[in-house]
C-alpha atoms as a PDB file:
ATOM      1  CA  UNK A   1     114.814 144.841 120.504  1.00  0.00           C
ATOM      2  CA  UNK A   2     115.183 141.386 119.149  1.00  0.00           C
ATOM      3  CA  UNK A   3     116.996 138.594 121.231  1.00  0.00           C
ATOM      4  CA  UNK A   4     118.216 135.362 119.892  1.00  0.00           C
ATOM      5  CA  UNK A   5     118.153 132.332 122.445  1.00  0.00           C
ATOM      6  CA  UNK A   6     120.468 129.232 121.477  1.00  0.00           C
ATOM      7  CA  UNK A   7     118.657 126.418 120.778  1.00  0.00           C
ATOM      8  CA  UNK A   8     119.061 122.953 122.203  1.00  0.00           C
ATOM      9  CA  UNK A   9     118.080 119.684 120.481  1.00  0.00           C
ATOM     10  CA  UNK A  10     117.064 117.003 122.854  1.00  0.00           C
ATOM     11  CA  UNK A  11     119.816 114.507 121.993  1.00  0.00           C
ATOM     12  CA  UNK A  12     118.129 110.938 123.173  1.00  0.00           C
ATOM     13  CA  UNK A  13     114.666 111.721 121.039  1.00  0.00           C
ATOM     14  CA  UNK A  14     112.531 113.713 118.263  1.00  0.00           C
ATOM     15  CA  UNK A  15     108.686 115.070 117.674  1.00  0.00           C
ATOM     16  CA  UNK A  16     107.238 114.896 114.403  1.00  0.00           C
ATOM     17  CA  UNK A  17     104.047 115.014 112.819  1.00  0.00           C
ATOM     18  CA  UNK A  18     103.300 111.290 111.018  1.00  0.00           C
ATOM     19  CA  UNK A  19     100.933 110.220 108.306  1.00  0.00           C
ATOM     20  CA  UNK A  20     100.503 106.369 108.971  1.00  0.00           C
ATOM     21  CA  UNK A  21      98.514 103.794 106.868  1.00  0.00           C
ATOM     22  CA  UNK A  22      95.587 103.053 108.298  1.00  0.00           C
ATOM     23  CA  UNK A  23      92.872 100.333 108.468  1.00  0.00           C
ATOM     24  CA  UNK A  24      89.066 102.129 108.888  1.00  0.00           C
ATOM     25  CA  UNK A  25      86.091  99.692 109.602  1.00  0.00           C
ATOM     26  CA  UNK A  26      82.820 101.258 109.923  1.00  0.00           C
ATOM     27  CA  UNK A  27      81.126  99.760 112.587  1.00  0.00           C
ATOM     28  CA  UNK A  28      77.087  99.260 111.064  1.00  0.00           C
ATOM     29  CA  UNK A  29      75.942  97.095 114.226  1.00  0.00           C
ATOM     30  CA  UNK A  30      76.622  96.935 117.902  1.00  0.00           C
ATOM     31  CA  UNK A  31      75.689  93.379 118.149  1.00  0.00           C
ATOM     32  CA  UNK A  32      79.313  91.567 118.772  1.00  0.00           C
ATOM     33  CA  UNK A  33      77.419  87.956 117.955  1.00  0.00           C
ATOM     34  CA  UNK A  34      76.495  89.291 114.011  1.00  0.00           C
ATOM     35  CA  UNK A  35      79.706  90.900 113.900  1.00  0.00           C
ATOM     36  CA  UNK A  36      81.721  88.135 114.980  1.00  0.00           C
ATOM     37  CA  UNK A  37      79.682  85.829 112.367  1.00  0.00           C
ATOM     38  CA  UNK A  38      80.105  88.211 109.350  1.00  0.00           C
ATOM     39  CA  UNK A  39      83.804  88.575 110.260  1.00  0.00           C
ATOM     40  CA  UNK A  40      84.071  84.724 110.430  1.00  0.00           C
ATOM     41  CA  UNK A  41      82.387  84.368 107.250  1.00  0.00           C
ATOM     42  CA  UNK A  42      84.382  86.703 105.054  1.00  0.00           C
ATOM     43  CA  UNK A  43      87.943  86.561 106.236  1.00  0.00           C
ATOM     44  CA  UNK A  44      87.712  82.830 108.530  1.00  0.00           C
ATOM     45  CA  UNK A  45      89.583  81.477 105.498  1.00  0.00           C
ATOM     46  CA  UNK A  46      92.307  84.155 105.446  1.00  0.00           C
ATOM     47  CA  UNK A  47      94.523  84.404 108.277  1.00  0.00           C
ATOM     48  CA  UNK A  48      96.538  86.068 107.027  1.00  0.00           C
ATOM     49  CA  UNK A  49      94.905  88.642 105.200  1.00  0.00           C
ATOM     50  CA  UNK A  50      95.491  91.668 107.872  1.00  0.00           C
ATOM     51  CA  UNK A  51      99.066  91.748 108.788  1.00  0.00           C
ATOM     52  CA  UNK A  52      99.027  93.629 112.479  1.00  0.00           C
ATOM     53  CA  UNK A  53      97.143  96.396 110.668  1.00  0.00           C
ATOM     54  CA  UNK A  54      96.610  99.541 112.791  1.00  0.00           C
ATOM     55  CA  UNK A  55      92.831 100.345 112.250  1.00  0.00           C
ATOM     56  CA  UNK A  56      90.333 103.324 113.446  1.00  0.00           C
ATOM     57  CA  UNK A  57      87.015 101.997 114.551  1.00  0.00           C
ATOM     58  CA  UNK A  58      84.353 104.451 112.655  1.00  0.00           C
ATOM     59  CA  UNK A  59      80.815 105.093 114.361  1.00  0.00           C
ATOM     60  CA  UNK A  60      79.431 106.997 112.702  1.00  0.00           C
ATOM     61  CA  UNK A  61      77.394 104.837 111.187  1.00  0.00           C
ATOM     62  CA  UNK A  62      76.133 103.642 114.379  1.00  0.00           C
ATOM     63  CA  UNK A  63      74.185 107.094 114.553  1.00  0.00           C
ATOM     64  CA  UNK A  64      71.302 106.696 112.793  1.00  0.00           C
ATOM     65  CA  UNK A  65      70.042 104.117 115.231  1.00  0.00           C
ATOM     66  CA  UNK A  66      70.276 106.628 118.640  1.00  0.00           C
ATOM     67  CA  UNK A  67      73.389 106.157 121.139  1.00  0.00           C
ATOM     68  CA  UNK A  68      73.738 102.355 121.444  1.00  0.00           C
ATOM     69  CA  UNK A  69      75.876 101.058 123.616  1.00  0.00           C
ATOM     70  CA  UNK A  70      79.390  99.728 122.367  1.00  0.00           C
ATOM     71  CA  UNK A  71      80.925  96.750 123.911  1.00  0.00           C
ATOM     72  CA  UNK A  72      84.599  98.172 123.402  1.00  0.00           C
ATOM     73  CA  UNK A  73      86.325  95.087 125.490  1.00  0.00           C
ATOM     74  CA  UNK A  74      84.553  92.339 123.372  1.00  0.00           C
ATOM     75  CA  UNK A  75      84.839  94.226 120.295  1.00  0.00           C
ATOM     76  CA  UNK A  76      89.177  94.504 120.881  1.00  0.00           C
ATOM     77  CA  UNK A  77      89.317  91.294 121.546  1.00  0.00           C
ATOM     78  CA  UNK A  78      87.196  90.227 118.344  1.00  0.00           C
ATOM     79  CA  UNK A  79      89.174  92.514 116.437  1.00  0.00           C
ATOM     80  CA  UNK A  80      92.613  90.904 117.575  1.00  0.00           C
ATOM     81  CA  UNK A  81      92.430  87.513 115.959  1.00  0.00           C
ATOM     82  CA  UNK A  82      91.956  88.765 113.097  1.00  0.00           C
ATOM     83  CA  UNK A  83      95.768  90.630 113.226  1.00  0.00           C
ATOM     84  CA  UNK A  84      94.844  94.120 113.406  1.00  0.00           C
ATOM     85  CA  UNK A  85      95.790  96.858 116.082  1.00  0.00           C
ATOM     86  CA  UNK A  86      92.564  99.433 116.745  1.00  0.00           C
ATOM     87  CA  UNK A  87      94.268 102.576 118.213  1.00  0.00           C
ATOM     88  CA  UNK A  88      91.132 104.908 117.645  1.00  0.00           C
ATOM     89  CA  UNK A  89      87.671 105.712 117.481  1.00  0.00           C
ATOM     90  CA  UNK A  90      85.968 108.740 115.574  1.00  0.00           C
ATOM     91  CA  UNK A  91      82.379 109.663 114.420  1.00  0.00           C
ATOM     92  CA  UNK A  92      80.490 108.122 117.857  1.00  0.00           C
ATOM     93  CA  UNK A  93      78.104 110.204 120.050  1.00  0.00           C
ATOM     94  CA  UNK A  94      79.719 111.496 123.658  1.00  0.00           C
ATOM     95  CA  UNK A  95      78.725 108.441 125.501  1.00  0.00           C
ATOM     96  CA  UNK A  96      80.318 106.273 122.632  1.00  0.00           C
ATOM     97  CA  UNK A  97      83.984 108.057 122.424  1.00  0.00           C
ATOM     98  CA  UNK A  98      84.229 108.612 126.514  1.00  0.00           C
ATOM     99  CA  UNK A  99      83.746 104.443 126.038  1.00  0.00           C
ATOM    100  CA  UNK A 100      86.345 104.178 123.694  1.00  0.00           C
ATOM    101  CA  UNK A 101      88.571 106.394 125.156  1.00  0.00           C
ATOM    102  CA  UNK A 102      88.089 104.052 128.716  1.00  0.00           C
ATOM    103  CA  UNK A 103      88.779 101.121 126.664  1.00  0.00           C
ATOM    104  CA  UNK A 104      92.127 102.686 125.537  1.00  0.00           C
ATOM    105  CA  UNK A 105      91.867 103.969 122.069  1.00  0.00           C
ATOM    106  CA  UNK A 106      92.638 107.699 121.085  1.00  0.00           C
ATOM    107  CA  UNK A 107      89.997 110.056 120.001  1.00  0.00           C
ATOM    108  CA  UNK A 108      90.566 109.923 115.810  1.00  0.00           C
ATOM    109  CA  UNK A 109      90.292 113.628 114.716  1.00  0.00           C
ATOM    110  CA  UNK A 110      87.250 113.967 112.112  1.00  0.00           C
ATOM    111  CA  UNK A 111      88.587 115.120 108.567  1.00  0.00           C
ATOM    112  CA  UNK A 112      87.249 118.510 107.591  1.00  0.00           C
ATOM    113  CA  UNK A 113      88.243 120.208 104.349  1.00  0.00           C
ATOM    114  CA  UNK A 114      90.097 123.753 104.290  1.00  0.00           C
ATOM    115  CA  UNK A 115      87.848 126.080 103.386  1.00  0.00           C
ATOM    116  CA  UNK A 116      88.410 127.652  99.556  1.00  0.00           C
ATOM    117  CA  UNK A 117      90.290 130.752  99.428  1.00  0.00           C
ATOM    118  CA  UNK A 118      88.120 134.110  98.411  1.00  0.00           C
ATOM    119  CA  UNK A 119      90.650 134.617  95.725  1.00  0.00           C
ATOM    120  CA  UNK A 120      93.705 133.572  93.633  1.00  0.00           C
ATOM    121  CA  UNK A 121      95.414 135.386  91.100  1.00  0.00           C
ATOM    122  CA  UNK A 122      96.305 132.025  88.748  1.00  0.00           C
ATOM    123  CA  UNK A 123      94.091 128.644  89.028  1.00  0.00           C
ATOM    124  CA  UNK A 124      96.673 126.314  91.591  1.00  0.00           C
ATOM    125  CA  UNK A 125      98.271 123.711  90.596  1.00  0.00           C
ATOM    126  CA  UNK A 126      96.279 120.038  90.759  1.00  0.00           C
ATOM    127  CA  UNK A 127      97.344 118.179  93.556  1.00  0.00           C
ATOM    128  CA  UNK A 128      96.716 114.340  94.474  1.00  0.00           C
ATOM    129  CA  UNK A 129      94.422 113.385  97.251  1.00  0.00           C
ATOM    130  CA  UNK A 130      96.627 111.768  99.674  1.00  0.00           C
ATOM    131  CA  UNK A 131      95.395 107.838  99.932  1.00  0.00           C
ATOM    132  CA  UNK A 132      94.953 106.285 102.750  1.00  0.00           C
ATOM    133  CA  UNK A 133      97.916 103.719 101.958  1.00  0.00           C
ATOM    134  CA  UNK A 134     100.689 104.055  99.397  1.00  0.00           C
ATOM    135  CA  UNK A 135     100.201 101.667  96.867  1.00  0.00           C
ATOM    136  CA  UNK A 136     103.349  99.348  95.087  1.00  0.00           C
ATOM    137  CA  UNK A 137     103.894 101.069  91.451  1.00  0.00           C
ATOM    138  CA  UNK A 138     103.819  97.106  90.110  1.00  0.00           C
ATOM    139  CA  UNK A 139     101.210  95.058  90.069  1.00  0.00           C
ATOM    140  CA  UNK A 140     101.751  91.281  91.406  1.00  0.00           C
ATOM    141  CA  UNK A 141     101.980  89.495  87.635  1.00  0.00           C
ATOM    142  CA  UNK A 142     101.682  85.264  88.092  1.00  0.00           C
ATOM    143  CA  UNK A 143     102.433  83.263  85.170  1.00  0.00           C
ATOM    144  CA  UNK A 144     101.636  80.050  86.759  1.00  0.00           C
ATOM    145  CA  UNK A 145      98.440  77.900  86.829  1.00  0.00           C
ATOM    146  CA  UNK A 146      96.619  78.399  89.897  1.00  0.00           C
ATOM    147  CA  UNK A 147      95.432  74.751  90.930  1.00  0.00           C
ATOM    148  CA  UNK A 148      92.681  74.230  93.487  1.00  0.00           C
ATOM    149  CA  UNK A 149      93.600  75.433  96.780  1.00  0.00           C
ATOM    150  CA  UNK A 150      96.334  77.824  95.914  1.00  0.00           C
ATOM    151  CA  UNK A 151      95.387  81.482  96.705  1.00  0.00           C
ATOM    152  CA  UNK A 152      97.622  84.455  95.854  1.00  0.00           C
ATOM    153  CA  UNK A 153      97.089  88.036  97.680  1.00  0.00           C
ATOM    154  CA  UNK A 154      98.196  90.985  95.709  1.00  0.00           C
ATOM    155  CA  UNK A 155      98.920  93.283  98.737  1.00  0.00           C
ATOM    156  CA  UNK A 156      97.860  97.007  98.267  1.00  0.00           C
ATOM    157  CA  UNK A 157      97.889  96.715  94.460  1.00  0.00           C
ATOM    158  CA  UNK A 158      96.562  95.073  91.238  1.00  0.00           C
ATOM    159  CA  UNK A 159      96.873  91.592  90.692  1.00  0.00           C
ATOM    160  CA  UNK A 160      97.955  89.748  87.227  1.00  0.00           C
ATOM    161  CA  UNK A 161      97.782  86.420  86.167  1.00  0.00           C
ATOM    162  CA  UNK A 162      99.010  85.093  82.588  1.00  0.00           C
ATOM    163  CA  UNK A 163      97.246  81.882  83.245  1.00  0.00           C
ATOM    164  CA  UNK A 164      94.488  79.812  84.326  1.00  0.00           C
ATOM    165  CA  UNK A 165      92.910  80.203  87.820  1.00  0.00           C
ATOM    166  CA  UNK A 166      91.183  77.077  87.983  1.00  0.00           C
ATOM    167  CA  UNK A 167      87.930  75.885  90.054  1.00  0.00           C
ATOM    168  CA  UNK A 168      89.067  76.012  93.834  1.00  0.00           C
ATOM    169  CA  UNK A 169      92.141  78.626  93.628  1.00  0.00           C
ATOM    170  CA  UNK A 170      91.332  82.326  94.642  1.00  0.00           C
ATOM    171  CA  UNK A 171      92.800  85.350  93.725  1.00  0.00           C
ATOM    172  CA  UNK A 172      92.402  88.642  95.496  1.00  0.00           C
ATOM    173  CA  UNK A 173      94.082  91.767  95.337  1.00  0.00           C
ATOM    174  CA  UNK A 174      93.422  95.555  96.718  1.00  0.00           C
ATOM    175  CA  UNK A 175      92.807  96.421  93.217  1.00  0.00           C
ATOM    176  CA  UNK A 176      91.918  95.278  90.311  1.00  0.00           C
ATOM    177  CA  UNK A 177      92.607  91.967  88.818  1.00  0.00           C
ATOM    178  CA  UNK A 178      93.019  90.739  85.353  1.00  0.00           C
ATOM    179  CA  UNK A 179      93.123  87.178  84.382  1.00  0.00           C
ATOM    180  CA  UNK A 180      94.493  86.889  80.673  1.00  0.00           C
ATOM    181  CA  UNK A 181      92.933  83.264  80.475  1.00  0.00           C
ATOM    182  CA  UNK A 182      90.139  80.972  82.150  1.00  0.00           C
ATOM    183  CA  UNK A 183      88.616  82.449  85.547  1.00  0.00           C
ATOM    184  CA  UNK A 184      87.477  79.356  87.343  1.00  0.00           C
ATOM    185  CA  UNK A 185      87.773  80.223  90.408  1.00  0.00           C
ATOM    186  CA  UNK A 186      87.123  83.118  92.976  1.00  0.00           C
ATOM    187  CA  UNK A 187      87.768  86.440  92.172  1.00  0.00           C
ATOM    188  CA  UNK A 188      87.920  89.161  95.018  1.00  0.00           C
ATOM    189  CA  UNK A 189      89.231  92.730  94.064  1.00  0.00           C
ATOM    190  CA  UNK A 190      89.046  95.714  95.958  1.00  0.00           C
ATOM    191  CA  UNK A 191      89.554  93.599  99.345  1.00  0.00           C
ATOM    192  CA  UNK A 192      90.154  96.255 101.414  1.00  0.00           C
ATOM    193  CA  UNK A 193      86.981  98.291 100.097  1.00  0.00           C
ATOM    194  CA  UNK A 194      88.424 100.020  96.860  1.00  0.00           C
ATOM    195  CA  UNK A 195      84.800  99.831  95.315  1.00  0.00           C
ATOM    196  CA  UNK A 196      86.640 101.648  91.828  1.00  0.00           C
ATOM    197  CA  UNK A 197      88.685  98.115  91.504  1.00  0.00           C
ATOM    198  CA  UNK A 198      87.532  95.639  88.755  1.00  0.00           C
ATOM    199  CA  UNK A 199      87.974  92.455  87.294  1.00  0.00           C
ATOM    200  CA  UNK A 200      89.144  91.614  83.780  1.00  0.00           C
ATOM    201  CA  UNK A 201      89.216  87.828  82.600  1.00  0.00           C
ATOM    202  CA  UNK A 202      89.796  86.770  78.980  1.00  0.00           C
ATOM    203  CA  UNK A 203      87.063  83.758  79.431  1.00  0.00           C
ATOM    204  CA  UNK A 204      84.876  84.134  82.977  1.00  0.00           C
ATOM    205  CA  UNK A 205      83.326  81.316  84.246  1.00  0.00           C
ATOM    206  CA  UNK A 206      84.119  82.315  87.997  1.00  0.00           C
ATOM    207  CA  UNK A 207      82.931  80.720  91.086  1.00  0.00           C
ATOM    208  CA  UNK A 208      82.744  84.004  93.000  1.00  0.00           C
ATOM    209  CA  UNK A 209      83.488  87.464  91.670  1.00  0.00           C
ATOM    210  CA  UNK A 210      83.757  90.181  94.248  1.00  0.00           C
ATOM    211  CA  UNK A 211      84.266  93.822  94.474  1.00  0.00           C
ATOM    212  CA  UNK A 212      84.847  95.810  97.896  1.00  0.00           C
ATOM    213  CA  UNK A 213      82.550  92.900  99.980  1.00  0.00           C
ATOM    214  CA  UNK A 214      79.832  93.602  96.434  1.00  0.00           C
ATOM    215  CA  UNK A 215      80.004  89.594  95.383  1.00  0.00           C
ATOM    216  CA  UNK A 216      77.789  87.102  93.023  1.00  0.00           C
ATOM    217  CA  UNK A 217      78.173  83.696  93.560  1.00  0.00           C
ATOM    218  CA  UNK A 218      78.104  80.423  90.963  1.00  0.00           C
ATOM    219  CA  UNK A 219      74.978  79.808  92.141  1.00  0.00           C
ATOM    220  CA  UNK A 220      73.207  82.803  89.784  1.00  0.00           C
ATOM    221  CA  UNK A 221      74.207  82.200  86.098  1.00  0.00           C
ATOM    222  CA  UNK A 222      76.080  84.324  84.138  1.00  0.00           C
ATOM    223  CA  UNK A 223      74.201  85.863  81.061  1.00  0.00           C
ATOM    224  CA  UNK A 224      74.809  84.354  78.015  1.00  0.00           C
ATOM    225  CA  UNK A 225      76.436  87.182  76.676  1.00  0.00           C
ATOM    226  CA  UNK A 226      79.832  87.302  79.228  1.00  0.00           C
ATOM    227  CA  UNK A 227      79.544  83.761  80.151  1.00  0.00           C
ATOM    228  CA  UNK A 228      82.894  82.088  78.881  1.00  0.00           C
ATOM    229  CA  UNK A 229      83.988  85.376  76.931  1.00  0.00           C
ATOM    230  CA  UNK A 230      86.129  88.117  77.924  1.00  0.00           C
ATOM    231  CA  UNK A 231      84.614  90.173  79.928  1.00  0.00           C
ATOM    232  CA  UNK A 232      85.233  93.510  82.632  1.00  0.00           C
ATOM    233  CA  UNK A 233      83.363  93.647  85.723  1.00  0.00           C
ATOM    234  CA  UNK A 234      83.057  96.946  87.869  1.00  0.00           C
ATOM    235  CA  UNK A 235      80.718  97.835  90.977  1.00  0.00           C
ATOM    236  CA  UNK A 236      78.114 100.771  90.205  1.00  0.00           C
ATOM    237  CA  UNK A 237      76.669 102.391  93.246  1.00  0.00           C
ATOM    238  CA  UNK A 238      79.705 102.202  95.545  1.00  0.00           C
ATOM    239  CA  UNK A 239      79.760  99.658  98.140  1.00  0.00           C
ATOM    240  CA  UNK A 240      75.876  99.358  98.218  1.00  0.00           C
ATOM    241  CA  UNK A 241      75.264  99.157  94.650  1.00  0.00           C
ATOM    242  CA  UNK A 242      75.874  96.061  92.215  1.00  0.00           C
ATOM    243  CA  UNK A 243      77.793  94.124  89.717  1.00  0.00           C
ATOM    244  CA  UNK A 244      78.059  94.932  86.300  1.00  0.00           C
ATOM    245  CA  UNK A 245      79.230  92.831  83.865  1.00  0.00           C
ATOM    246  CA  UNK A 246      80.499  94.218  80.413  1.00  0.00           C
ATOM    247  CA  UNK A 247      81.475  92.424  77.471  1.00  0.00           C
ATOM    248  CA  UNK A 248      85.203  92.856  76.109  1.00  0.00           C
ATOM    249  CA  UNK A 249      85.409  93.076  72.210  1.00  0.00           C
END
């Protein structure tokens, strides 16, 4: 025999499951000193580049060199002036997550993919693979100059500009960026590790071009070929590999 029981709704609060944005750095070193240098070096100029972004600390990478030891406490407070929130840690040996969970993080649940089913009477449907952060459906478009020392952030999505970015501005955007006139100046796309962003200028004669932390400075000329012409420029290899530079026509 079946019995119904009336159901009461907690009136002051509610339980849900969440999907938040998240922030993931992969920690490849446990020395706090290079860390704190290489952190300095890429976003020192950008204070504003993380905006109290909750973040999960990765270690995996840290396997491959036995179960160092993790300064959790120096690596928080390193963390927090550059504006983001770590909440959790995932990927790290025993020794490494019972740290992390004593420094106050959660334990990050490792993704692991359904297995397939033994059979299905039609093919299913394609579905999306959920991002880690829901992009803008706009890109940020600028139709200004961009004079030395002016830097625009496109924010989770591409970044447009209908005129010149000249030596000394910087544009940088989550995705790609296209420059329908002169790049001058620096170029970062894919600043938040998108290695499948790329830049598109109408005439490139950058400073710095950069893709997902992949970068080429100035300093190395450009072939003769894109130099000054309109040109695309992707990463091959992911975010080891390097810079290609194609020719528009």
């Amino acid at each position: 025999m079946s019995v119904a029981l009336a159901g009461r709704a907690p009136a002051t609060f509610e339980i849900k499951s969440a999907t938040l944005p998240l922030v993931s750095l992969l920690l490849k070193s446990a020395d706090m000193q290079a860390l704190a240098a290489e952190l300095a070096a890429r976003f020192g100029e950008h204070p504003d580049f993380f905006d109290n972004d909750p973040l999960v600390l990765d270690l995996s990478p840290l396997q491959t060199q036995g179960d160092v030891a993790v300064d959790f406490s120096a690596l928080l407070d390193l963390l927090h002036r550059y504006r983001v929130l770590p909440i959790a840690a995932r990927g790290g040996s025993p020794a490494q997550m019972s740290a992390a969970l004593a420094a106050g993080l959660a334990a990050a649940p490792e993704a692991v993919a359904p297995p397939p089913p033994a059979r299905l009477p039609t093919p299913p449907s394609p579905s999306p693979a959920p991002a880690a952060e829901a992009a803008p459906s706009t890109a940020l478009v600028i139709d200004r100059p961009l004079r030395s020392g002016q830097q625009v952030y496109a924010r989770g999505r591409d970044l447009v500009v209908l005129s010149m970015v000249n030596a000394g501005a910087e544009v940088i955007a989550d995705g790609s960026i296209h420059v329908y006139a002169p790049l001058r100046g620096k170029a970062i796309a894919g600043a938040r590790g998108n290695s499948a962003a790329r830049i598109f200028s109408l005439c490139l004669e950058p400073e710095l071009i950069s893709i997902a932390g992949v970068y080429r400075t100035s300093e190395v000329p450009l072939p003769p070929d894109v130099l000054s012409k309109p040109t695309q420029v992707r990463l091959v290899g992911g975010v080891d590999g390097k810079l290609v530079m194609d020719p528009l026509t």
